[in-house]
C-alpha atoms as a PDB file:
ATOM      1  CA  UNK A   1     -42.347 -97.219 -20.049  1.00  0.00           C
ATOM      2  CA  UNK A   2     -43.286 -99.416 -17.287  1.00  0.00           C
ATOM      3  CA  UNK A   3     -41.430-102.767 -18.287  1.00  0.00           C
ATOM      4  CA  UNK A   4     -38.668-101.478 -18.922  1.00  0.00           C
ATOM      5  CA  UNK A   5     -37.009-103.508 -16.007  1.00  0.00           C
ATOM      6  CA  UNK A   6     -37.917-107.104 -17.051  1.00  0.00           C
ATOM      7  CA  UNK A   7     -36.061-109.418 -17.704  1.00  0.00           C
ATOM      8  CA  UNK A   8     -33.068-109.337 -20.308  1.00  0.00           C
ATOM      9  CA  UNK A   9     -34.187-111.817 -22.673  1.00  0.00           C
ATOM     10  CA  UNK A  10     -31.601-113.691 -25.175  1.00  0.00           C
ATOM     11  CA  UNK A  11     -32.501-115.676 -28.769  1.00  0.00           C
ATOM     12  CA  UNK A  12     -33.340-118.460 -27.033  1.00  0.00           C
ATOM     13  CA  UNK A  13     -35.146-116.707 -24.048  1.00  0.00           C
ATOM     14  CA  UNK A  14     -37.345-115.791 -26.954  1.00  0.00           C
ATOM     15  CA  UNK A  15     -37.896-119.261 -28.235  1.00  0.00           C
ATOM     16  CA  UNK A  16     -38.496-120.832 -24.891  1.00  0.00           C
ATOM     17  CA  UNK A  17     -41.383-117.660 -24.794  1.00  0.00           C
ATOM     18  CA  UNK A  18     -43.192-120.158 -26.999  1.00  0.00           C
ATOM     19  CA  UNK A  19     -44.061-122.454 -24.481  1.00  0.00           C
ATOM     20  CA  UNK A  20     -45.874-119.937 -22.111  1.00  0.00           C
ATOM     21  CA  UNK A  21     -49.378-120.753 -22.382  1.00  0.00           C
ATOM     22  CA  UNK A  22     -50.540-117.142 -21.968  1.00  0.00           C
ATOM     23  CA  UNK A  23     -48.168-116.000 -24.237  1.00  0.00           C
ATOM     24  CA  UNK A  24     -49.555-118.716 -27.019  1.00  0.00           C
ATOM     25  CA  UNK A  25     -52.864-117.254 -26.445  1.00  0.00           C
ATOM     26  CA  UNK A  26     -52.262-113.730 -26.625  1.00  0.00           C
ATOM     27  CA  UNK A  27     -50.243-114.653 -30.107  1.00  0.00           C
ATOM     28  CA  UNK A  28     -53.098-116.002 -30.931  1.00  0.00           C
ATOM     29  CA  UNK A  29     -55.216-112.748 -30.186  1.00  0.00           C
ATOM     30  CA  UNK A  30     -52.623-111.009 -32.375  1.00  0.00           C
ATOM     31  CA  UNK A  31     -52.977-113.595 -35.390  1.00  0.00           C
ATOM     32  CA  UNK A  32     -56.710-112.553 -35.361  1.00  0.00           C
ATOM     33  CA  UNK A  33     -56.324-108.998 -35.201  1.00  0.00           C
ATOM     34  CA  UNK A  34     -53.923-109.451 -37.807  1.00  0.00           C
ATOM     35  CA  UNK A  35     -56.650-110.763 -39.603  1.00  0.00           C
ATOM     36  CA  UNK A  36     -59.075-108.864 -39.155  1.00  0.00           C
ATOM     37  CA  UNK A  37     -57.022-105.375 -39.442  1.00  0.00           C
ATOM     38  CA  UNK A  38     -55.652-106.495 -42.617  1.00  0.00           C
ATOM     39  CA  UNK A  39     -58.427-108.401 -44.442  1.00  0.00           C
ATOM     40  CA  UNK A  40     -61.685-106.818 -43.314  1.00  0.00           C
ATOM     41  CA  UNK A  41     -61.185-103.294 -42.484  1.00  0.00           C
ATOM     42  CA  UNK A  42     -58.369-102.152 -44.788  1.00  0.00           C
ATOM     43  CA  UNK A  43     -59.611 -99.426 -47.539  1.00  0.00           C
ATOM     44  CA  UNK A  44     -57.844 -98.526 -50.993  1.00  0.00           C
ATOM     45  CA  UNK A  45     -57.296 -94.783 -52.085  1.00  0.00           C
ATOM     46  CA  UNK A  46     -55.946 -94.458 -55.420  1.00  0.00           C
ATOM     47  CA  UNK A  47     -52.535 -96.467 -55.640  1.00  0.00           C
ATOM     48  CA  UNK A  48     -52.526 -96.925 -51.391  1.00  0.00           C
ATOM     49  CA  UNK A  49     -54.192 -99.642 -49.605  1.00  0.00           C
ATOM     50  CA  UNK A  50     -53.985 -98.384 -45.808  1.00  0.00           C
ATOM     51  CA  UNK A  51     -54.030-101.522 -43.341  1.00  0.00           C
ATOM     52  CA  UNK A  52     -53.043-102.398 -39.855  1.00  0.00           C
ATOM     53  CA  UNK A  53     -52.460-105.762 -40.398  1.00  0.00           C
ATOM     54  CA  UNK A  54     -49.204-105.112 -39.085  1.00  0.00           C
ATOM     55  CA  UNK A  55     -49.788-103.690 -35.773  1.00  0.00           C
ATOM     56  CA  UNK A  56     -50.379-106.522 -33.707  1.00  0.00           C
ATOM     57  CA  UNK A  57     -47.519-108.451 -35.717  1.00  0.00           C
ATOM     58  CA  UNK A  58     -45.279-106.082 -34.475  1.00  0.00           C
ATOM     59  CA  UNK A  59     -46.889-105.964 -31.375  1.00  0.00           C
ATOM     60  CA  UNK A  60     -45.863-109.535 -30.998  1.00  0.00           C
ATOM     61  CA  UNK A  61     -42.791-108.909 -31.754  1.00  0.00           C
ATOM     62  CA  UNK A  62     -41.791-106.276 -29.219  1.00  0.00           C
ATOM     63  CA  UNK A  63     -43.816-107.388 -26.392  1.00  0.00           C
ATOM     64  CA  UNK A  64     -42.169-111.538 -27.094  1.00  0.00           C
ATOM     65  CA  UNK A  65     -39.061-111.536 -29.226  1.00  0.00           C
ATOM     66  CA  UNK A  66     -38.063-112.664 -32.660  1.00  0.00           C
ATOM     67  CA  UNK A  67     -39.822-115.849 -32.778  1.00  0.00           C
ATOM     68  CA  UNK A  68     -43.395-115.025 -31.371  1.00  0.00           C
ATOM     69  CA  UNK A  69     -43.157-112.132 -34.047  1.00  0.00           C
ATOM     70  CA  UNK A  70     -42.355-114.437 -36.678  1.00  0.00           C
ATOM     71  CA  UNK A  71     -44.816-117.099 -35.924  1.00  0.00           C
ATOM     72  CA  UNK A  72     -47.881-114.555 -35.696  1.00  0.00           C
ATOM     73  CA  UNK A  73     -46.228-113.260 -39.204  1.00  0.00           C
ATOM     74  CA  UNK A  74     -46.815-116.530 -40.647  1.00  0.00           C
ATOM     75  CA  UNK A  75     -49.864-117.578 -38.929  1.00  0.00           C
ATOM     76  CA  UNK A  76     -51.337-114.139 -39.876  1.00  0.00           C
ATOM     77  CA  UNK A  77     -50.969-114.039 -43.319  1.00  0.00           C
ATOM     78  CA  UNK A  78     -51.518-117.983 -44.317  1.00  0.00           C
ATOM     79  CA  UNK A  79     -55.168-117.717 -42.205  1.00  0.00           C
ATOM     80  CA  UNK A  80     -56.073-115.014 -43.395  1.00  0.00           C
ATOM     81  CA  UNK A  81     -55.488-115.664 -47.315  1.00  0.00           C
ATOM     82  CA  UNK A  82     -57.100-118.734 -46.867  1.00  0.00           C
ATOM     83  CA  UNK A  83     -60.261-117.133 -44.873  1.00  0.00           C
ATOM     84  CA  UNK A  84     -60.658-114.258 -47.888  1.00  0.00           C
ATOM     85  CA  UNK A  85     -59.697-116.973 -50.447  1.00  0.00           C
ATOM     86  CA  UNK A  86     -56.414-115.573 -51.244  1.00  0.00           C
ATOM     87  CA  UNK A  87     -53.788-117.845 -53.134  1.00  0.00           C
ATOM     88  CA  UNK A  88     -51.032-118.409 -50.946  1.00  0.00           C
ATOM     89  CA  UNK A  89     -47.701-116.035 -51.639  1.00  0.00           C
ATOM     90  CA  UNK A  90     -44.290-117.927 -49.760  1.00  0.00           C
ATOM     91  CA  UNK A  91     -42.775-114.268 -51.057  1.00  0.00           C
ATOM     92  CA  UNK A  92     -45.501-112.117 -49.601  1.00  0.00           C
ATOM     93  CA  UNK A  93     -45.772-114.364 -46.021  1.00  0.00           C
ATOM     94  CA  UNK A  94     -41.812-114.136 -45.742  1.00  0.00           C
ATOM     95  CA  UNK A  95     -42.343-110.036 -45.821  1.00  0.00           C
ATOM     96  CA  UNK A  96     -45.054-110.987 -43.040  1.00  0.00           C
ATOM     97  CA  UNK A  97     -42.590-113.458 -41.150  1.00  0.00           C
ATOM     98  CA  UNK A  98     -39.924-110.164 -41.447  1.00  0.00           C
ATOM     99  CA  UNK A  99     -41.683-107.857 -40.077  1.00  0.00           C
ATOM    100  CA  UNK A 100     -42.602-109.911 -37.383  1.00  0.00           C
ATOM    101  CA  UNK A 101     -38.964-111.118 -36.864  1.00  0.00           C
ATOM    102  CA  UNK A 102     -37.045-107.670 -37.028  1.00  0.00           C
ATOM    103  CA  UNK A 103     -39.603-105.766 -34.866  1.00  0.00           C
ATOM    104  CA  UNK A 104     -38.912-108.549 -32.257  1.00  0.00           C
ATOM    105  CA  UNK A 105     -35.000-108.384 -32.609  1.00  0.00           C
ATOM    106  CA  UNK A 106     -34.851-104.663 -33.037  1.00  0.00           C
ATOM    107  CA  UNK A 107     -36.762-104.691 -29.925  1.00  0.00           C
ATOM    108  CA  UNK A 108     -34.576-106.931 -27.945  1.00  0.00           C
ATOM    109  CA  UNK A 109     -31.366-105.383 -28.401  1.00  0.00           C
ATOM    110  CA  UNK A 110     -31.768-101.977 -29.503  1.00  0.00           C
ATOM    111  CA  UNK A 111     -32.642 -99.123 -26.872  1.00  0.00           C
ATOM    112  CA  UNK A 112     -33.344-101.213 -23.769  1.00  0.00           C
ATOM    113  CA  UNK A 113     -33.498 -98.251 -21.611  1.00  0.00           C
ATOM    114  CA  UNK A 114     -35.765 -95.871 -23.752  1.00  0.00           C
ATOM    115  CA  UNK A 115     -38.652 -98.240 -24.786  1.00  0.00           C
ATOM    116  CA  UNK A 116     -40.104 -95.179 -26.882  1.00  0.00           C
ATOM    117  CA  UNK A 117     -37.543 -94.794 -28.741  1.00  0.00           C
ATOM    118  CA  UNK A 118     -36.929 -99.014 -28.521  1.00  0.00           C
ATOM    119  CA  UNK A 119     -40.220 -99.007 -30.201  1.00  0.00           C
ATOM    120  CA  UNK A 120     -39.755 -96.361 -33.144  1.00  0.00           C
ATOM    121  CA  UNK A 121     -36.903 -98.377 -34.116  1.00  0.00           C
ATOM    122  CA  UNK A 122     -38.640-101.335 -34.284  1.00  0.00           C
ATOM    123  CA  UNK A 123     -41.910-100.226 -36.322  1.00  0.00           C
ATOM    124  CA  UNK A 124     -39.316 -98.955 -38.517  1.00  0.00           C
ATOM    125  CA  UNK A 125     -37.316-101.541 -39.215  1.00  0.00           C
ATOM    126  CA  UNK A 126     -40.225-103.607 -39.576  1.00  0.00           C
ATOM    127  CA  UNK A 127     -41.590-101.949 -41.876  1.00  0.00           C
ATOM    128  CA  UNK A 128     -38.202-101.278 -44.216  1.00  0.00           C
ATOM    129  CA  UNK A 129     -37.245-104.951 -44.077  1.00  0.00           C
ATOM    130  CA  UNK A 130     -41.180-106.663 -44.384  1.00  0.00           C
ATOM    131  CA  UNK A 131     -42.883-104.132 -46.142  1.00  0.00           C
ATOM    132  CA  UNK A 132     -40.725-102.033 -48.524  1.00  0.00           C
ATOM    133  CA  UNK A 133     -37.777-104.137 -49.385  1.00  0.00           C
ATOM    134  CA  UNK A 134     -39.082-108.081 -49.370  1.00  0.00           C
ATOM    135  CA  UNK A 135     -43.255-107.714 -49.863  1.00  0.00           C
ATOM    136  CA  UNK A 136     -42.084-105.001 -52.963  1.00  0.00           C
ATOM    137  CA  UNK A 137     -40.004-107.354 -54.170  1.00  0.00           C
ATOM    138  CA  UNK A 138     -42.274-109.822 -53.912  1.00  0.00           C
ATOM    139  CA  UNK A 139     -44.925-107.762 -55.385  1.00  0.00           C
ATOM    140  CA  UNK A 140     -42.553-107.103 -58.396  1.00  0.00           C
ATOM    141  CA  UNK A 141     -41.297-110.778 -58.710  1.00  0.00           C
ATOM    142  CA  UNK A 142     -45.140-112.319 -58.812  1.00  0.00           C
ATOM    143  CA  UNK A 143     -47.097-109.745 -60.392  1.00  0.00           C
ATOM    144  CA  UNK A 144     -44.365-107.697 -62.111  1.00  0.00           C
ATOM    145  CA  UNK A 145     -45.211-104.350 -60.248  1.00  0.00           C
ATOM    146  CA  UNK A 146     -43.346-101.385 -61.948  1.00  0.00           C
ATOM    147  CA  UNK A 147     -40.685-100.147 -59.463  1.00  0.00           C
ATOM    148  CA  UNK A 148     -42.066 -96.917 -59.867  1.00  0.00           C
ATOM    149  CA  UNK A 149     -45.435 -97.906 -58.639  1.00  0.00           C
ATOM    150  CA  UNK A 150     -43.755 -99.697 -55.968  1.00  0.00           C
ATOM    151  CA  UNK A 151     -42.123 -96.542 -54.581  1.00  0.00           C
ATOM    152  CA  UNK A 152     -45.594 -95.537 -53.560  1.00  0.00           C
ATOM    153  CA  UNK A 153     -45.317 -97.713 -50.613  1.00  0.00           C
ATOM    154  CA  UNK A 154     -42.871 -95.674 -48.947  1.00  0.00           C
ATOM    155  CA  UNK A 155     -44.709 -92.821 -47.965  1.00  0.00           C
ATOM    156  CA  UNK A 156     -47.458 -95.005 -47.631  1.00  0.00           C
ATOM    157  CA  UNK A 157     -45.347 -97.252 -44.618  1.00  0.00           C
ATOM    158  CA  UNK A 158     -43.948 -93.918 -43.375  1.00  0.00           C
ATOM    159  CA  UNK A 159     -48.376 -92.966 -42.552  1.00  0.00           C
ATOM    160  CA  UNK A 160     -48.684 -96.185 -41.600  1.00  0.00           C
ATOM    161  CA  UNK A 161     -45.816 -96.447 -38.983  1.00  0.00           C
ATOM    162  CA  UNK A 162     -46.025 -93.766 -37.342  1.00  0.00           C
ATOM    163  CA  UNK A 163     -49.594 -94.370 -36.813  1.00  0.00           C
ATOM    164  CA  UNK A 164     -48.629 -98.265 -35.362  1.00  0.00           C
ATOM    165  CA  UNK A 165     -45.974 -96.299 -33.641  1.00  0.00           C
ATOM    166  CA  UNK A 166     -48.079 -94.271 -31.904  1.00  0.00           C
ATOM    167  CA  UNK A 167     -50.848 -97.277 -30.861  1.00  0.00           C
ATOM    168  CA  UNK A 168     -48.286 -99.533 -29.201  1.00  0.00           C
ATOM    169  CA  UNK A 169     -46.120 -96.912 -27.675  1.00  0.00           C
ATOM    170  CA  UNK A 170     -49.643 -96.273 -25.815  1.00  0.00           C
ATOM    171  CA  UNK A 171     -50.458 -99.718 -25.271  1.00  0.00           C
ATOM    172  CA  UNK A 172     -47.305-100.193 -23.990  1.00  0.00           C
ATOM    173  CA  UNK A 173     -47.678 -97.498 -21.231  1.00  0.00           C
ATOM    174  CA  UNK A 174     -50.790 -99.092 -19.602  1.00  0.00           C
ATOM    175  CA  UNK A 175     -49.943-100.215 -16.442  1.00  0.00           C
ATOM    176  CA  UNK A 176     -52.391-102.914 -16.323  1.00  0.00           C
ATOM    177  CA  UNK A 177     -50.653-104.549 -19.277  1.00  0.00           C
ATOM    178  CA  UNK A 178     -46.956-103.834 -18.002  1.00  0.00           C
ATOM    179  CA  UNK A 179     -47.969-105.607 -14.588  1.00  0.00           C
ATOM    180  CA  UNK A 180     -49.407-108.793 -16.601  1.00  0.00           C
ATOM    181  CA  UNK A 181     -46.214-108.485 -19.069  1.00  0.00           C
ATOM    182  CA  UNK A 182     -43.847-108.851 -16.049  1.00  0.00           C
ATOM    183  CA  UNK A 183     -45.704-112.232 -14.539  1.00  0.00           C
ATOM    184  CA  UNK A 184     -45.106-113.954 -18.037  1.00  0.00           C
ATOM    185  CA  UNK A 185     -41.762-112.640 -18.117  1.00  0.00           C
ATOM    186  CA  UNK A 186     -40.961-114.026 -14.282  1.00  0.00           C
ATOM    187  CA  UNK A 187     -42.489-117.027 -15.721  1.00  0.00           C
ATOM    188  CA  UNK A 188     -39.951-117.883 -18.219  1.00  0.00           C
END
C-alpha cells in the first residue's frame, strides 16, 4: 500500500481529523454514497438484502480514524431514513455508528505495516460488531426477528465483505489517492 508511511495517528489525532476541511468534505462524499449504495441501489433475494451502504462507512473509517467513521455512520443512516421516509431506529444507527467506529480503530492499531491485511481486519470487524451482533439485535429487539432468520446475515456479511474488502483494498492502492491522503495527513 502506498500510505503506509503516514503519520501514526492516536484517538485524538483522529478527532482533531475533524477539523480538516477536505477531510469534512470527503466525509461528506461518503455520507452520500452511503446513501445512495444503501437506499437506492440495494436489491432483495429471498431472505438477503445485498447493499453497500457500508463501503464508504468503512471507507471513512480506515482512511480517518474512529471518529470520522462514526460520524459518517450516523450521518449516513439518519439522512438517508429520512430521504426514503424511514422511521428513525437509535438501535439500527448505533450498528451504523459501529461499523463506522471499529473499522476506524481496527484500522489504526491493528496491522500498520500490512495495510491489506490492516484492511481485512477492519471490514471484518466492522461487519461482526455493526452488522451481525448490534443491527441483529436490533432487528430482533424492534421487530422481533427470529434468531434463526437472523443467522442468515452471516453468510450474507461474509459476500458482502469480502466484496467491500476487495473495493477499498483497490482504492487504497491508487497512487493518486495515497499522494492526496498524505497532504491531509501532513496537515493535521
Amino acid at each position: 500500500m502506498q500510505i503506509s508511511n503516514q503519520k501514526t495517528m492516536s484517538i485524538g489525532g483522529s478527532m482533531r481529523v475533524l477539523s480538516n476541511v477536505r477531510v469534512l468534505i470527503l466525509c461528506a462524499v461518503f455520507v452520500a454514497m452511503s446513501i445512495i449504495f444503501g437506499k437506492f441501489l440495494s436489491f432483495t433475494a429471498g431472505p438477503f438484502r445485498f447493499s453497500f451502504e457500508n463501503l464508504s462507512i468503512i471507507m471513512s473509517g480506515v482512511m480517518f480514524g474512529p471518529f470520522a467513521g462514526l460520524a459518517v455512520g450516523l450521518c449516513a443512516d439518519i439522512i438517508g431514513c429520512i430521504a426514503y421516509g424511514y422511521t428513525i431506529c437509535p438501535q439500527i444507527t448505533l450498528g451504523a455508528c459501529c461499523i463506522g467506529f471499529f473499522s476506524g480503530l481496527s484500522s489504526m492499531f491493528l496491522f500498520k505495516k500490512n495495510k491489506t491485511i490492516n484492511i481485512a481486519f477492519a471490514v471484518a470487524l466492522a461487519h461482526i460488531i455493526g452488522s451481525m451482533i448490534v443491527k441483529s439485535w436490533a432487528l430482533h429487539s424492534l421487530y422481533e426477528t427470529p434468531y434463526k432468520a437472523l443467522l442468515w446475515r452471516i453468510p450474507l456479511y461474509i459476500i458482502i465483505g469480502s466484496a467491500e474488502f476487495v473495493i477499498i483494498a483497490g482504492i487504497m492502492k491508487n497512487k493518486a489517492l495515497s499522494s492526496h491522503l498524505k497532504r491531509i495527513y501532513n496537515k493535521i
